[in-house]
Structures are given as C-alpha cells and as structure tokens.
C-alpha atoms as a PDB file:
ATOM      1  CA  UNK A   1      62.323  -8.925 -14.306  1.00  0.00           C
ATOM      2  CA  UNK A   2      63.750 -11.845 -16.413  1.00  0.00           C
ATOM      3  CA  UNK A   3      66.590 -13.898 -14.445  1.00  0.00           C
ATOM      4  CA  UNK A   4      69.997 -13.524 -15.501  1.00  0.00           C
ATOM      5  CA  UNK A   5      72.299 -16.112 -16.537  1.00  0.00           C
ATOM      6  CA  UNK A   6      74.930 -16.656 -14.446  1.00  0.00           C
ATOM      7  CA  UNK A   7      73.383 -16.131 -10.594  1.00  0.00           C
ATOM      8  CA  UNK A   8      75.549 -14.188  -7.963  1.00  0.00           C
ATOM      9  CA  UNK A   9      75.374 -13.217  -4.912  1.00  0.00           C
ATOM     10  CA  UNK A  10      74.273 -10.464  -2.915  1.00  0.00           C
ATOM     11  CA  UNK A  11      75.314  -9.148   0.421  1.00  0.00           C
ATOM     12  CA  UNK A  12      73.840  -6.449   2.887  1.00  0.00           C
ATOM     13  CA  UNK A  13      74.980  -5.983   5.884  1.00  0.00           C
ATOM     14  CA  UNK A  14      72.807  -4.158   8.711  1.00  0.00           C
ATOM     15  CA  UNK A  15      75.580  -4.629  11.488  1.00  0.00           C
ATOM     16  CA  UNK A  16      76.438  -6.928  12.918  1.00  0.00           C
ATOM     17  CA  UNK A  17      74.384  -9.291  10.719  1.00  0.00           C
ATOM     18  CA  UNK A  18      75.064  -9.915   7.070  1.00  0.00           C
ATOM     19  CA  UNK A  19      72.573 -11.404   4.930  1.00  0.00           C
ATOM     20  CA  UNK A  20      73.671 -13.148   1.843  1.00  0.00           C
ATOM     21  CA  UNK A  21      71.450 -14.237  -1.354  1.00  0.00           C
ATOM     22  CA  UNK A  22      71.595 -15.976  -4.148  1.00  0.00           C
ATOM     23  CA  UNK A  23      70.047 -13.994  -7.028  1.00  0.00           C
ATOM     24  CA  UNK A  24      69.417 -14.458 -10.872  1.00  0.00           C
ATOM     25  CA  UNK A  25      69.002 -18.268 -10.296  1.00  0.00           C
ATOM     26  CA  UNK A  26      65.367 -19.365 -12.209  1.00  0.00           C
ATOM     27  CA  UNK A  27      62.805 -20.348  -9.371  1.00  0.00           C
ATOM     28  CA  UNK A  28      61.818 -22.919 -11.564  1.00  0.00           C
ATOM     29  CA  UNK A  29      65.517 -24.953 -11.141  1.00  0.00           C
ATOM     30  CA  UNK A  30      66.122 -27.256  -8.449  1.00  0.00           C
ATOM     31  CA  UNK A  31      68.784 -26.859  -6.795  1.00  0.00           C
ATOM     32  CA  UNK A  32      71.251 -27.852  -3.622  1.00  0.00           C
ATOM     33  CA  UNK A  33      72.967 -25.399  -1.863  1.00  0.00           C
ATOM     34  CA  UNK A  34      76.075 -25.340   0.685  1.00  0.00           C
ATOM     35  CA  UNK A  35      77.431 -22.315   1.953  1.00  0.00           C
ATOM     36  CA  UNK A  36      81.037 -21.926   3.403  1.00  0.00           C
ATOM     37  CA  UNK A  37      83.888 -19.011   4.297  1.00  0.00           C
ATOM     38  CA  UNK A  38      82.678 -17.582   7.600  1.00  0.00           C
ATOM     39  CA  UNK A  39      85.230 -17.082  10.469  1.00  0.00           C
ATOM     40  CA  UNK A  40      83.362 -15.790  13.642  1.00  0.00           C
ATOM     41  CA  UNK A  41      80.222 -15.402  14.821  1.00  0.00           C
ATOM     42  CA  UNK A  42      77.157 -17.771  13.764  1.00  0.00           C
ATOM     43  CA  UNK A  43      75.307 -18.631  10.834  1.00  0.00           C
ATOM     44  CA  UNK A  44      72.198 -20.136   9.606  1.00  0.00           C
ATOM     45  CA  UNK A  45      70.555 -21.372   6.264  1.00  0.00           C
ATOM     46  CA  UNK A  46      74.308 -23.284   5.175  1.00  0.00           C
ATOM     47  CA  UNK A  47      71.857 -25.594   2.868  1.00  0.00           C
ATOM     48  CA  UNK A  48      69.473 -22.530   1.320  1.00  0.00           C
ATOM     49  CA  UNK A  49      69.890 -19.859  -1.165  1.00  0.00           C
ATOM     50  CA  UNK A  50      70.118 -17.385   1.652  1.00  0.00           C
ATOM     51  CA  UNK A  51      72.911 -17.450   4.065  1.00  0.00           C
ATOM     52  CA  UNK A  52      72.487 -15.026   7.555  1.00  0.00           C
ATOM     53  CA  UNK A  53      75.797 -14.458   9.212  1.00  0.00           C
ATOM     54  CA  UNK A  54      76.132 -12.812  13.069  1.00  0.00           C
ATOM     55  CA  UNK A  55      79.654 -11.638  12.917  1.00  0.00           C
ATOM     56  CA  UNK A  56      79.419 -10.605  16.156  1.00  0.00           C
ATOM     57  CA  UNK A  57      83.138 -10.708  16.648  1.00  0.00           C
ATOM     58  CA  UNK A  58      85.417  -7.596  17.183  1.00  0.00           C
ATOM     59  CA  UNK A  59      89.223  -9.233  16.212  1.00  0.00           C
ATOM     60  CA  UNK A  60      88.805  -8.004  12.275  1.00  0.00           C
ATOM     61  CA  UNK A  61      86.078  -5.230  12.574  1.00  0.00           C
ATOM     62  CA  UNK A  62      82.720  -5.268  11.311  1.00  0.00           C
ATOM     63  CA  UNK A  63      82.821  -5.503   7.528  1.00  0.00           C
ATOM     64  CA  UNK A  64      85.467  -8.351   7.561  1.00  0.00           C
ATOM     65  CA  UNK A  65      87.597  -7.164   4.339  1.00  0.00           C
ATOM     66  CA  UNK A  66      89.472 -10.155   3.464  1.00  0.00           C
ATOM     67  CA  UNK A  67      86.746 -13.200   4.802  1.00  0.00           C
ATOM     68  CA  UNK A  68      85.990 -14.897   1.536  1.00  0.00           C
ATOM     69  CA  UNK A  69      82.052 -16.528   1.791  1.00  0.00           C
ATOM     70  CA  UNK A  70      81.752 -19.308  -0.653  1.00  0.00           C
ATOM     71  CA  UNK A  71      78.684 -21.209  -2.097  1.00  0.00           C
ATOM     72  CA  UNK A  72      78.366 -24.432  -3.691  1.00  0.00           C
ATOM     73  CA  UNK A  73      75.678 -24.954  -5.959  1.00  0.00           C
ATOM     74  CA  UNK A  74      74.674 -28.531  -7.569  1.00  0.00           C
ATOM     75  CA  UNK A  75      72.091 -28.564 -10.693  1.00  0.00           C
ATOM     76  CA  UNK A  76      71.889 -31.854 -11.556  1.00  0.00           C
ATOM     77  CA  UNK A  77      75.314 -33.064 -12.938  1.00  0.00           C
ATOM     78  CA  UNK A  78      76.286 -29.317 -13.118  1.00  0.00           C
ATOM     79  CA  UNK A  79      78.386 -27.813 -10.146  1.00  0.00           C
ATOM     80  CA  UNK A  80      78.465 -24.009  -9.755  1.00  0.00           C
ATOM     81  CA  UNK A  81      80.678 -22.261  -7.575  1.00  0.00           C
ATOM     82  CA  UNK A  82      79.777 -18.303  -6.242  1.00  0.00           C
ATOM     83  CA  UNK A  83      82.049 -16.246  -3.672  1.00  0.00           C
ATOM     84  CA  UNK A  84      81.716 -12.603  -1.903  1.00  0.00           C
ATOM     85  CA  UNK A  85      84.579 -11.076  -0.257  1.00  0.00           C
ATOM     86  CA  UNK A  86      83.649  -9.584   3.377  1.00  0.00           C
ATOM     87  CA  UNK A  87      80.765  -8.358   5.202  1.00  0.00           C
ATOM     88  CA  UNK A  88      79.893  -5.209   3.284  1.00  0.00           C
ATOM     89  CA  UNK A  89      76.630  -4.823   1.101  1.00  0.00           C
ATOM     90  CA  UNK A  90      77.432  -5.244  -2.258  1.00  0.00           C
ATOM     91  CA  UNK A  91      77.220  -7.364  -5.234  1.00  0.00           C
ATOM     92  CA  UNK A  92      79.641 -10.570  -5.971  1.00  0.00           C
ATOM     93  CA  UNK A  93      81.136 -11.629  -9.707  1.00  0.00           C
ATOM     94  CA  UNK A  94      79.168 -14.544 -11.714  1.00  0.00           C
ATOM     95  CA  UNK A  95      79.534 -17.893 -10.250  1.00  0.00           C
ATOM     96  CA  UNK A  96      81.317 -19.693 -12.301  1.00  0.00           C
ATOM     97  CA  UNK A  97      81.408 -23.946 -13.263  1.00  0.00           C
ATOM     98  CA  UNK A  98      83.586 -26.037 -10.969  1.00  0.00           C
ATOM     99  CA  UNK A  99      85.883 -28.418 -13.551  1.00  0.00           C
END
C-alpha cells in the first residue's frame, strides 16, 4: 500500500507500555525525528520514527487521557509537527506544517 500524504501517528498500547509510530511517511525521505509529551515512566527511541513509552506510573491511570505526545519532524527546510492524546491505541490527526 501507497503512503499517504500527510503521516500520523499511531499508538497501541499493551499495558503498561505504549508504542508509538510514525506512519504514511515515504521510506524513501530522510528525515529527523524528536519526540516529546510524556509525563511518567520512561521512554526510548526520542530521535526515531518509533517512540516506546513505560508509563509505569499509577497517579493518572493507565491510558493517560489528557498526556499530549508530540513529534517534531524536520525534512529538509520543511518542519512537520504530529501529536496523540494519551496512552490508548488509536490513530492521531495529520501532522500538520509548523509556520
């Protein structure tokens, strides 16, 4: 299946880890990535197109309604930002340009 134009991201969560992805972005573009928004727990691949998150944490629950994950993506001159709101599986909206 084709890529499509803009990428999001994707979330699924198999508790207590959530594993967020970029998707729809052309394997063929080169591109930097920095990943933000998490409030507990740890995380690892902040500079890949696939953030894991341990939200080992109990103060919020497990699927973290209102944490807002953020990624930064740089193509070129071309600045791209994406964001997912909690810990559930799911789909986020486009990302969108940064002005």
């Amino acid at each position: 299946m084709a890529p499509v134009w803009p990428p999001h991201i994707k979330a699924v969560l198999s508790a207590p880890i959530t594993t967020y992805r970029l998707v729809d972005l052309p394997a063929t573009v080169d591109a930097s990535f920095v990943w933000t928004g998490t409030d507990c727990g740890s995380v690892s691949g902040t500079r890949t197109d696939t953030l894991v998150w341990s939200h080992n944490c109990n103060h919020v629950g497990i699927a973290h309604p209102t944490t807002m994950i953020m990624l930064r993506i740089t193509i070129g001159d071309i600045e791209l930002r994406c964001t997912y709101t909690s810990a559930r599986t799911g789909s986020g909206p486009p990302c969108t340009p940064v002005e």
